[in-house]
Protein backbone atom coordinates (compact mmCIF):
# COMPACT_ATOMS: atom_id res chain seq x y z
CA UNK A 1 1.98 15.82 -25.98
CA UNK A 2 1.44 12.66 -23.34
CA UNK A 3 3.92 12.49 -20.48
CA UNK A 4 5.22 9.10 -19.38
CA UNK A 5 4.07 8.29 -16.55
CA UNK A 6 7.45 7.65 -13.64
CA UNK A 7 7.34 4.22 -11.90
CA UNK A 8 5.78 3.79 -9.09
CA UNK A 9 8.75 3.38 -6.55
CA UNK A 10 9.88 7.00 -7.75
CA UNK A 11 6.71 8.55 -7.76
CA UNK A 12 6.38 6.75 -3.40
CA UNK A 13 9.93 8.65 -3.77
CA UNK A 14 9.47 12.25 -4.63
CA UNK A 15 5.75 12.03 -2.47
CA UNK A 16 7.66 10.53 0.66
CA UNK A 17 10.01 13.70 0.53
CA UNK A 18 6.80 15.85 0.69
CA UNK A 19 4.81 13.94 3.43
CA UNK A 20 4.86 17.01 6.15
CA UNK A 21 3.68 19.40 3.49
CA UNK A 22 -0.18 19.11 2.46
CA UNK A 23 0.22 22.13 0.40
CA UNK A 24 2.39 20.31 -2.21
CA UNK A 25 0.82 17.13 -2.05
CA UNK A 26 -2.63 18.12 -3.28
CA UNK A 27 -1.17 19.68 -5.83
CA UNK A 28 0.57 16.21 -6.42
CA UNK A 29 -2.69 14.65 -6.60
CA UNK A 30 -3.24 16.69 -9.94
CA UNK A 31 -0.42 15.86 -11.96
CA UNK A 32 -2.39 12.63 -13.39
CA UNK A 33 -4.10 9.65 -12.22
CA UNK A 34 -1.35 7.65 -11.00
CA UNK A 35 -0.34 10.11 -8.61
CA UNK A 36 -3.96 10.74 -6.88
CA UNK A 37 -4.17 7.88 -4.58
CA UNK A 38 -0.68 8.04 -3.41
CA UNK A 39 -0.69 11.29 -2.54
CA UNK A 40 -3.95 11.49 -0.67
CA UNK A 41 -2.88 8.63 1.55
CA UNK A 42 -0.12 10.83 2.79
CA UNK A 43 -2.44 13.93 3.30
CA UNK A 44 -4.11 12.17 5.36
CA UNK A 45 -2.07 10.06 7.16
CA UNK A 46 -1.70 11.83 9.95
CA UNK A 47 -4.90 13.39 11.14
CA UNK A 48 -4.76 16.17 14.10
CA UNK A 49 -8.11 17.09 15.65
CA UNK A 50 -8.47 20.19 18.66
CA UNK A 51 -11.11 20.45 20.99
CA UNK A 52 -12.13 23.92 20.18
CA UNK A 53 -15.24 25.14 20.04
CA UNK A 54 -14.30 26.67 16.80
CA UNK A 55 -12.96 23.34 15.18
CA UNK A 56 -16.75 21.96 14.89
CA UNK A 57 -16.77 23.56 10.81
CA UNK A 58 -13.34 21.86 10.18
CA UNK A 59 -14.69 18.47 11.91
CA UNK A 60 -17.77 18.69 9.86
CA UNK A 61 -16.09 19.22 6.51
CA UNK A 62 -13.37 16.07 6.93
CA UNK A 63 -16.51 14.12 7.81
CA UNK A 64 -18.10 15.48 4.72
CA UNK A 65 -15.09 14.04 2.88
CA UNK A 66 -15.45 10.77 4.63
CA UNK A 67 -18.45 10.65 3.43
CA UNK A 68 -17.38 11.35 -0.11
CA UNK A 69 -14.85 9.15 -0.31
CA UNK A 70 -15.11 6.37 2.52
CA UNK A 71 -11.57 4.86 1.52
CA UNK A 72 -9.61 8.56 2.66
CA UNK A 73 -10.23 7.14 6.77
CA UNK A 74 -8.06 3.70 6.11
CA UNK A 75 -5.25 6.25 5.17
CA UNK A 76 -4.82 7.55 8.51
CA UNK A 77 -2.42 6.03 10.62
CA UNK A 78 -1.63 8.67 13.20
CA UNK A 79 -4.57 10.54 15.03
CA UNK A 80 -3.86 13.26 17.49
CA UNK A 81 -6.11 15.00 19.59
CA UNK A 82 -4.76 17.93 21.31
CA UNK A 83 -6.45 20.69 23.55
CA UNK A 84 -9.69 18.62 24.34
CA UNK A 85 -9.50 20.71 28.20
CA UNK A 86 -12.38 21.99 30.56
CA UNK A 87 -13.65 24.81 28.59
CA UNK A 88 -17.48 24.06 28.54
CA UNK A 89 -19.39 25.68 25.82
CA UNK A 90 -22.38 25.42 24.06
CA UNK A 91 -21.02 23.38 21.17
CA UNK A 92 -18.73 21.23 22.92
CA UNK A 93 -21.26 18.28 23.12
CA UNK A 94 -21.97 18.41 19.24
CA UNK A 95 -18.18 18.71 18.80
CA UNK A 96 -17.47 15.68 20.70
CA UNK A 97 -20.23 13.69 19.66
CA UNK A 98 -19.28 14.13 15.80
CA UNK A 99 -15.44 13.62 15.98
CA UNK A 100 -16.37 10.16 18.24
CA UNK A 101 -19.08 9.46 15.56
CA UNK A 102 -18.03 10.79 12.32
CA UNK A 103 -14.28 10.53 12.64
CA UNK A 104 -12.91 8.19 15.29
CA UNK A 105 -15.48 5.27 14.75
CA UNK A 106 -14.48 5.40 10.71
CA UNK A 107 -10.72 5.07 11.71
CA UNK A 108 -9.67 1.48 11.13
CA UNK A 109 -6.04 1.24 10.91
CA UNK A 110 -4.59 3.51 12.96
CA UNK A 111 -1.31 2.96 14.17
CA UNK A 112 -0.61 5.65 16.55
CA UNK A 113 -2.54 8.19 19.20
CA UNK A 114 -1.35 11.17 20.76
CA UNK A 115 -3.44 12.09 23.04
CA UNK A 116 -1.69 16.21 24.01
CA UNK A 117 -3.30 18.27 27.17
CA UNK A 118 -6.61 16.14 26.92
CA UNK A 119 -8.83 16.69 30.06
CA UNK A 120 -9.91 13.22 30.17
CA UNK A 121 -13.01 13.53 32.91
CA UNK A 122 -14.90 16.34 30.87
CA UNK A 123 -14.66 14.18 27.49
CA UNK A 124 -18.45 13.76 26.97
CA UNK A 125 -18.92 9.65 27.69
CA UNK A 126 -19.70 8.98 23.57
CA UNK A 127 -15.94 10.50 22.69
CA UNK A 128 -14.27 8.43 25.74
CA UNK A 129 -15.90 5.30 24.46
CA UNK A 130 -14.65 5.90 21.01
CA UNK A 131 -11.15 6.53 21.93
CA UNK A 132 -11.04 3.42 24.49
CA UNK A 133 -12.88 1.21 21.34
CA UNK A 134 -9.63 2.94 19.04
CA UNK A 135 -7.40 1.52 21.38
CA UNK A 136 -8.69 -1.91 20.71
CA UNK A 137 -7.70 -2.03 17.43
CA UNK A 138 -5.37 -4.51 15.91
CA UNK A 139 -3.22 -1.77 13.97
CA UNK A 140 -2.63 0.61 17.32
CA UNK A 141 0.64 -0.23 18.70
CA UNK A 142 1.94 2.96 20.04
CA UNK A 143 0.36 5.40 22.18
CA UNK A 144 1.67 9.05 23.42
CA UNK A 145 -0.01 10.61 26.38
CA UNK A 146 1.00 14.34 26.95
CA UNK A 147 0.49 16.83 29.49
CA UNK A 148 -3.14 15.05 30.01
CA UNK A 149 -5.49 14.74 33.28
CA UNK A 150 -7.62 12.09 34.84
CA UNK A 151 -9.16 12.16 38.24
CA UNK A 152 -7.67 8.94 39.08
CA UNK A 153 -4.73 6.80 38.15
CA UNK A 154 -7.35 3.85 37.95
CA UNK A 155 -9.03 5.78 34.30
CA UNK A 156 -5.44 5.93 32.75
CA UNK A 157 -4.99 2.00 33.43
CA UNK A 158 -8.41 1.01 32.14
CA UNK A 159 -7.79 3.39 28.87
CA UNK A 160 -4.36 1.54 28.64
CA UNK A 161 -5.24 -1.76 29.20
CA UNK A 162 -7.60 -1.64 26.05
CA UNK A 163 -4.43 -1.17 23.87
CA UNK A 164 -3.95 -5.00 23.75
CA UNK A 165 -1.46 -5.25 20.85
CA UNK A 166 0.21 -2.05 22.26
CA UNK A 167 4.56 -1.91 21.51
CA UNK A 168 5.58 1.80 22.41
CA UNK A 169 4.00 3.80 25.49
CA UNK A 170 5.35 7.14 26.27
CA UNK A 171 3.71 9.38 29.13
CA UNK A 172 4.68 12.95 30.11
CA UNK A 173 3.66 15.67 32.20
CA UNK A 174 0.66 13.19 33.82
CA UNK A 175 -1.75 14.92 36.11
CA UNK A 176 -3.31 12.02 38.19
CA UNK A 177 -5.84 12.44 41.12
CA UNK A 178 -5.80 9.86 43.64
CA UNK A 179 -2.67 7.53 42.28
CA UNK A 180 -3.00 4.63 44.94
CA UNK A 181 -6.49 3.44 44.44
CA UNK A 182 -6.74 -0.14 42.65
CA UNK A 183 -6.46 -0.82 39.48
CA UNK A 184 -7.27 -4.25 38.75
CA UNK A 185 -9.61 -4.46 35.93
CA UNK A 186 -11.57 -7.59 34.82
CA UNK A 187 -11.34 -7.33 31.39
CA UNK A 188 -7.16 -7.17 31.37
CA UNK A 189 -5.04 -10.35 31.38
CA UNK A 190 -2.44 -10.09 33.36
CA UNK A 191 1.16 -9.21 31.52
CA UNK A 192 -0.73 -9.57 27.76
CA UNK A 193 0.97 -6.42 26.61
CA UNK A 194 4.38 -6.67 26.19
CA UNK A 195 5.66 -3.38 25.31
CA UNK A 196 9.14 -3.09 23.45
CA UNK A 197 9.51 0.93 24.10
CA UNK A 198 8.78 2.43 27.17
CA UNK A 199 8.93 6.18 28.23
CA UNK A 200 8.15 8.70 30.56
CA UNK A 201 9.17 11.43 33.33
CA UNK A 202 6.70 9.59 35.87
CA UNK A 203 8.15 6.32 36.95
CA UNK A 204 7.30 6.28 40.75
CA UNK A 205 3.56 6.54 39.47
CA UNK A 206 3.75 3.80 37.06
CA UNK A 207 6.21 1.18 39.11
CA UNK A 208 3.39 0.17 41.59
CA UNK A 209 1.12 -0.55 38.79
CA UNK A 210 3.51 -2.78 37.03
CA UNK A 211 5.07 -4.75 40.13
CA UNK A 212 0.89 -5.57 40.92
CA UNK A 213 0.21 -9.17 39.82
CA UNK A 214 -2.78 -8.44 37.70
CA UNK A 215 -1.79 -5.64 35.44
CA UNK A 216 -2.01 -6.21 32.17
CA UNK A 217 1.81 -4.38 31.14
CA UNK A 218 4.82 -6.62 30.63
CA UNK A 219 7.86 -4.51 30.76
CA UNK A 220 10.49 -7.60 30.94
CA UNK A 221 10.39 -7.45 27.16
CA UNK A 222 11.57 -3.88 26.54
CA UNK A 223 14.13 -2.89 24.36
CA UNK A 224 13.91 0.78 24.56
CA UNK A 225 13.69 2.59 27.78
CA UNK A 226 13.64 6.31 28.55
CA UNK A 227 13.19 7.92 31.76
CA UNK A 228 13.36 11.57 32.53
CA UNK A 229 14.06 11.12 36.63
CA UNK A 230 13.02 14.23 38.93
CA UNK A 231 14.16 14.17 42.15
CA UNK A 232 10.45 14.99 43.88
CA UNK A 233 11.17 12.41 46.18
CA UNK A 234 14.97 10.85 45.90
CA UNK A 235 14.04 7.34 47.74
CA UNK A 236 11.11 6.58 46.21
CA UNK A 237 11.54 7.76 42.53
CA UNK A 238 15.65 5.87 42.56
CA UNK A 239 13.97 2.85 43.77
CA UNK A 240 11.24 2.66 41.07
CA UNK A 241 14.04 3.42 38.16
CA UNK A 242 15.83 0.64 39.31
CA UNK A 243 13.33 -1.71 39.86
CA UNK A 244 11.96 -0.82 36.25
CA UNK A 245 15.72 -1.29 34.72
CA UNK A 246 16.43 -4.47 36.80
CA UNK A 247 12.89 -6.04 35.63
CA UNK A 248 13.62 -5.11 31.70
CA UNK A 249 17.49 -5.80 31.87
CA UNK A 250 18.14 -8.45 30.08
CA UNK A 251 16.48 -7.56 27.29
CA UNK A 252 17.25 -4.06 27.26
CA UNK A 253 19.54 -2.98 24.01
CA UNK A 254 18.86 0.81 24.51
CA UNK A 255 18.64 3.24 27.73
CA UNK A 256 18.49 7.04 28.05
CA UNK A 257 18.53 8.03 31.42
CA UNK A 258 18.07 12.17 32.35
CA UNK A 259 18.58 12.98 35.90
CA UNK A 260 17.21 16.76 37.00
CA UNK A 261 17.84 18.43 39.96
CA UNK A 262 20.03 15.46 41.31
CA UNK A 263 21.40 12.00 40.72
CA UNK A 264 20.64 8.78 42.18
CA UNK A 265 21.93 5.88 44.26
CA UNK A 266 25.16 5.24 42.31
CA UNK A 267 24.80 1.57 43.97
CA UNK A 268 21.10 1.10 42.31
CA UNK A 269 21.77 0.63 38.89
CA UNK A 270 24.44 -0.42 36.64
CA UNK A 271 25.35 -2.08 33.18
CA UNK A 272 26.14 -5.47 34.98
CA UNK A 273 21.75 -5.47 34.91
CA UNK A 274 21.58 -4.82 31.27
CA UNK A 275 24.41 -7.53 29.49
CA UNK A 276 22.66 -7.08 26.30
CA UNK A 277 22.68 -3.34 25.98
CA UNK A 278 23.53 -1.70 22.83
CA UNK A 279 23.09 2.15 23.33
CA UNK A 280 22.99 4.34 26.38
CA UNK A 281 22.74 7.93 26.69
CA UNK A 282 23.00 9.42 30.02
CA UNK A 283 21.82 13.02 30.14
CA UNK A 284 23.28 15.04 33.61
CA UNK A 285 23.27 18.22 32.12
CA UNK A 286 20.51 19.59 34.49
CA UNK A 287 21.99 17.47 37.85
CA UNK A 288 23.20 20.49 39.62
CA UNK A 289 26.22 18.24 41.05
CA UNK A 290 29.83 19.20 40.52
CA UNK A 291 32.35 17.30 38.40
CA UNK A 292 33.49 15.96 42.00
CA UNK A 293 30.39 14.09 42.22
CA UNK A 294 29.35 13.50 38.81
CA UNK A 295 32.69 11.66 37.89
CA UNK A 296 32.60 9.05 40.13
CA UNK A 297 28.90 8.81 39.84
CA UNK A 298 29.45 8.09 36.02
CA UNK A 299 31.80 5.45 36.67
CA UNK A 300 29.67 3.42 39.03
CA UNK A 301 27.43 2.64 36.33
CA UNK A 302 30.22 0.79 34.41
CA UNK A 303 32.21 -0.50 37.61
CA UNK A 304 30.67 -4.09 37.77
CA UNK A 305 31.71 -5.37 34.40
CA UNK A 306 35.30 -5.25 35.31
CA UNK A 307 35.02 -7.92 37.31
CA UNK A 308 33.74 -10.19 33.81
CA UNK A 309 36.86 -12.26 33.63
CA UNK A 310 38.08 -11.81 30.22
CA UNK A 311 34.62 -11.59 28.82
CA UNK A 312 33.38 -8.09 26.55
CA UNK A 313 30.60 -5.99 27.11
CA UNK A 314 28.15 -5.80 23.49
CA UNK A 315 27.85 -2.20 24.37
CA UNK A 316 28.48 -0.29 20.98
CA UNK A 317 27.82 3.63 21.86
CA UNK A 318 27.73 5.88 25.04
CA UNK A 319 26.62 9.36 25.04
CA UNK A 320 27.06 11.07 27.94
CA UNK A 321 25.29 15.14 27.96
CA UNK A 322 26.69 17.66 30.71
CA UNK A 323 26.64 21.17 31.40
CA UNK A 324 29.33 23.47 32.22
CA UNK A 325 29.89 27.10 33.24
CA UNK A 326 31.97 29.79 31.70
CA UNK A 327 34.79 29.25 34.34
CA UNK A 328 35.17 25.84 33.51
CA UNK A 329 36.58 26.44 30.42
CA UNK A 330 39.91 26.06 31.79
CA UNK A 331 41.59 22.91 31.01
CA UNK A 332 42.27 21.88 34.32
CA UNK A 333 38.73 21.59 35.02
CA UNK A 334 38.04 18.54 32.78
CA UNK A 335 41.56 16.42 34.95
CA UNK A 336 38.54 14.04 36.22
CA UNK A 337 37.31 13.18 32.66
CA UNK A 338 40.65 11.00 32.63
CA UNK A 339 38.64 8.48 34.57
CA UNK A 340 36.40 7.60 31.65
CA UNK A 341 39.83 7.56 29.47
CA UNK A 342 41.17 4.58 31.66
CA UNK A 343 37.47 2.96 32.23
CA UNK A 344 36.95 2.59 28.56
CA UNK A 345 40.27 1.39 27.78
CA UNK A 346 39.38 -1.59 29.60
CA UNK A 347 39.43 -4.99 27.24
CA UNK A 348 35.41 -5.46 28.36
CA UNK A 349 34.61 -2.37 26.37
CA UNK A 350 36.55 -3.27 23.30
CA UNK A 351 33.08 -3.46 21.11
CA UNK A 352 32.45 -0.37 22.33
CA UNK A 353 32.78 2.01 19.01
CA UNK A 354 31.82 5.63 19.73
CA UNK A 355 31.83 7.79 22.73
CA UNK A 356 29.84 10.99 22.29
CA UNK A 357 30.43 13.95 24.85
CA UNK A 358 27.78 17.00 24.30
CA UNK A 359 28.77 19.83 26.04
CA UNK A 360 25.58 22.03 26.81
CA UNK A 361 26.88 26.14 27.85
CA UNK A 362 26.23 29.66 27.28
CA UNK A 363 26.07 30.95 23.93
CA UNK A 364 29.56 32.59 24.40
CA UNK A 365 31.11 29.65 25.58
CA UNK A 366 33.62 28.25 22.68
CA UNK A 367 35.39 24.50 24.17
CA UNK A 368 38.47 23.34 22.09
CA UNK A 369 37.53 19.85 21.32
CA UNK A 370 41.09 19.48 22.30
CA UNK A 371 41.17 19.90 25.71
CA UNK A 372 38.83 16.62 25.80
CA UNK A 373 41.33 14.94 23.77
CA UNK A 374 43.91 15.67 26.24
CA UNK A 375 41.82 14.30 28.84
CA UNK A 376 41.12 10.99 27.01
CA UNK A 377 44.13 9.94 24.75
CA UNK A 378 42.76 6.32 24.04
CA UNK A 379 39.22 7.36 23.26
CA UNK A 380 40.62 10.31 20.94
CA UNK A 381 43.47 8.08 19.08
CA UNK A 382 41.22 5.08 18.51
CA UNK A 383 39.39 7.41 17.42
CA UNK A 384 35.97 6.68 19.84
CA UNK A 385 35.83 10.32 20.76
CA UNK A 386 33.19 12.74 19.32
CA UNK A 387 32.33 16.07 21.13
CA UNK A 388 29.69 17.99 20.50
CA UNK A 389 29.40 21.42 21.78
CA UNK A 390 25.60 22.92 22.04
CA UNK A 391 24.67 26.22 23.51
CA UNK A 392 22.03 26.13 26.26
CA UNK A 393 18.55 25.56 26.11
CA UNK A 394 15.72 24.87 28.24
C-alpha cells in the first residue's frame, strides 16, 4: 500500500526537531525519496574535524563521500576544528594536508568556524592557507576562536582580517606571544568589517588593535557586546571596556557585562553611553565585593539618565546575577536592594518591562522569593520582578 507523501514544510518540521541527532536522521533519509536530500543536508551541516592522529581513517572516509556525492560539502554550514595542538607524529602531515585538501577547499558555503584549542604555529602551512582562504568566503560571517595559540598577536589579526564579510567574533581563553608588535597588514582596509556581535574575556588585548587607524574591525556598529572582565590588571583592562562600550554606544541594543575577581571604575561606564540599549545583563556573581560595595556600584551605571528631563530610557530588560552566602539568607541582608526599588521607579525607566534577579548559592541554600519582594515593592506589584534562584556552579 503507497504512503502519501507529507508536505514539505512538515517533513523541514519533524527533520528540524532531529538536527543534533545523526542517528535518526539517516534513518530519515530512508523513509522515501522526498525525505533523502533534506535530511542529509542536516547530517551534515555541521561538520566537526580533530587533529588526532587517529582521525586520518574518519577524514579519509568523509572525503570518500565527497567524492561520491560532491553536492553533501555545500550542506555544511558550520565547520569546527578542535584539538589541532603540538603533538607531532608521523601522520600529522598527511592528516593536515587531506582535511586542507579534501575537506576545507570543497567547503563553499560555510557560515560559521570554530576554531577550539587549535595550536595555530604547528598547523602545517597547506592547512593554515586553507583555513585563512575559508575565511574569505562570502557565506562566513561568524567566527569562534577558543582556548587557541599563536606566537604573536600579529597571526590572529592577519587570520581575522581575511573574514571580510565577518558579523559575529567571539574569542576566549587566547594565548598570544608577543601582543604589542604591529599589525598593520596591506591587504586589510581599514574599518571594512563591521561586526554586529562582539565577544570575549580578552579586551585589553584587542582594544589597541581596534583604536589603531588601519585595522580592518569596525566595532561602532555593534549591537551585541559581551565581555567577561578579569581584573589581571584593574587600570588597564577598565579602561579598554570602556573605551570599547563608549566607541559602540550608540548603537548598542544589548550588553552583558561579567566582572571576576573585582569591579570597575563605577565612573567609566554607564547607560547615559548606550541611549539605544535594549537588554543588559550584568553578571557580579564572582566580584568578591560585599553588598556595601556592589549596591552602589550597580546604581552608578543607571545614575546619569536621571538627569534626562522628562525623557524615557528604551531599556526593556535588566538582569542582574549575584552570589550570596548561607548567612545572608536573613532578610535584613538584602535592606540595600531597596535602592534598585526606588531607581527603577523612576519615570525614565517606565519602558523598562522585566527585572530578572538570579541568585547563584550553595545547594542547601533555599531564598523566599519574598524577601526580594519586600525589598522592591514597585518592581514586585508592577509586576517587573522575576527571581531566579540557581545553585552554584563553576
Amino acid at each position: 500500500m503507497a504512503v502519501e507523501s507529507l508536505p514539505n514544510e512538515l517533513i523541514d518540521c519533524i527533520l528540524d526537531n532531529l538536527s543534533s541527532n545523526k542517528i535518526a536522521l539517516s534513518n530519515c533519509s530512508l523513509v522515501e525519496k522526498a525525505w533523502v536530500l533534506p535530511s542529509q543536508r542536516r547530517i551534515f551541516e555541521k561538520l566537526g574535524l580533530n587533529g588526532h592522529a587517529d582521525s586520518l581513517v574518519k577524514t579519509e572516509r568523509l572525503i570518500a563521500i565527497f567524492d561520491e556525492k560532491p553536492h553533501l560539502a555545500s550542506s555544511v554550514r558550520l565547520l569546527n576544528l578542535w584539538s589541532f595542538n603540538n603533538v607531532e607524529g608521523p601522520e600529522k602531515e598527511m592528516l593536515h594536508a587531506r582535511i586542507a585538501e579534501g575537506v576545507i577547499q570543497r567547503l563553499s558555503k560555510v557560515e560559521t568556524i570554530e576554531l577550539d584549542y587549535v595550536y595555530w604555529p604547528t598547523l602545517y602551512p597547506l592547512l593554515r592557507t586553507a583555513l585563512s582562504d575559508a575565511f574569505q568566503a562570502h557565506s562566513l560571517t561568524r567566527i569562534a576562536i577558543t582556548g587557541c595559540s599563536f606566537h604573536t598577536f600579529a597571526d590572529l589579526a592577519s587570520l581575522l582580517s581575511h573574514a571580510t564579510y565577518l558579523k559575529a567574533l567571539t574569542i576566549r581563553l587566547l594565548n598570544c606571544g608577543r601582543r604589542n608588535e604591529p599589525t598593520a597588514l596591506d591587504f586589510a582596509i581599514p574599518r571594512s568589517i563591521k561586526l554586529d556581535e562582539f565577544a570575549t574575556d580578552d579586551t585589553d588585548t584587542f582594544t589597541p588593535w581596534f583604536k589603531e587607524e588601519l585595522c580592518p574591525i569596525a566595532i561602532r556598529y555593534l549591537r551585541f557586546l559581551r565581555m567577561r572582565i578579569f581584573c589581571r590588571n584593574p587600570t588597564t583592562i577598565y579602561q579598554s571596556v570602556a573605551f570599547i562600550v563608549r566607541h559602540a554606544g550608540f548603537s548598542l541594543t544589548k550588553l552583558e557585562l561579567e566582572y571576576q575577581n573585582g569591579l570597575g571604575d563605577s565612573g567609566l561606564i554607564h547607560l547615559g553611553h548606550i541611549p539605544n540599549l535594549d537588554s543588559f545583563v550584568l553578571d557580579i556573581c564572582k566580584s568578591r565585593a560585599g553588598t556595601d560595595i556592589l549596591i552602589p556600584w550597580i546604581r552608578s551605571f543607571f545614575q546619569p539618565l536621571l538627569n534626562l528631563d522628562g525623557h524615557t530610557h528604551p531599556l526593556r530588560h535588566f538582569t542582574l546575577v549575584i552570589n550570596i552566602d548561607f548567612d545572608e539568607s536573613d532578610p535584613d541582608q538584602w535592606d540595600q536592594y531597596a535602592v534598585l526599588n526606588r531607581l527603577f521607579a523612576q519615570p525614565v525607566f517606565a519602558p523598562l518591562e522585566l527585572v530578572t534577579i538570579v541568585v547563584k548559592g550553595s545547594h542547601q541554600l533555599l531564598i523566599p522569593t519574598e524577601i526580594l519582594g519586600w525589598k522592591l515593592p514597585f518592581l514586585k506589584g508592577s509586576p517587573k520582578l522575576k527571581v531566579d534562584l540557581q545553585p552554584w556552579r563553576d
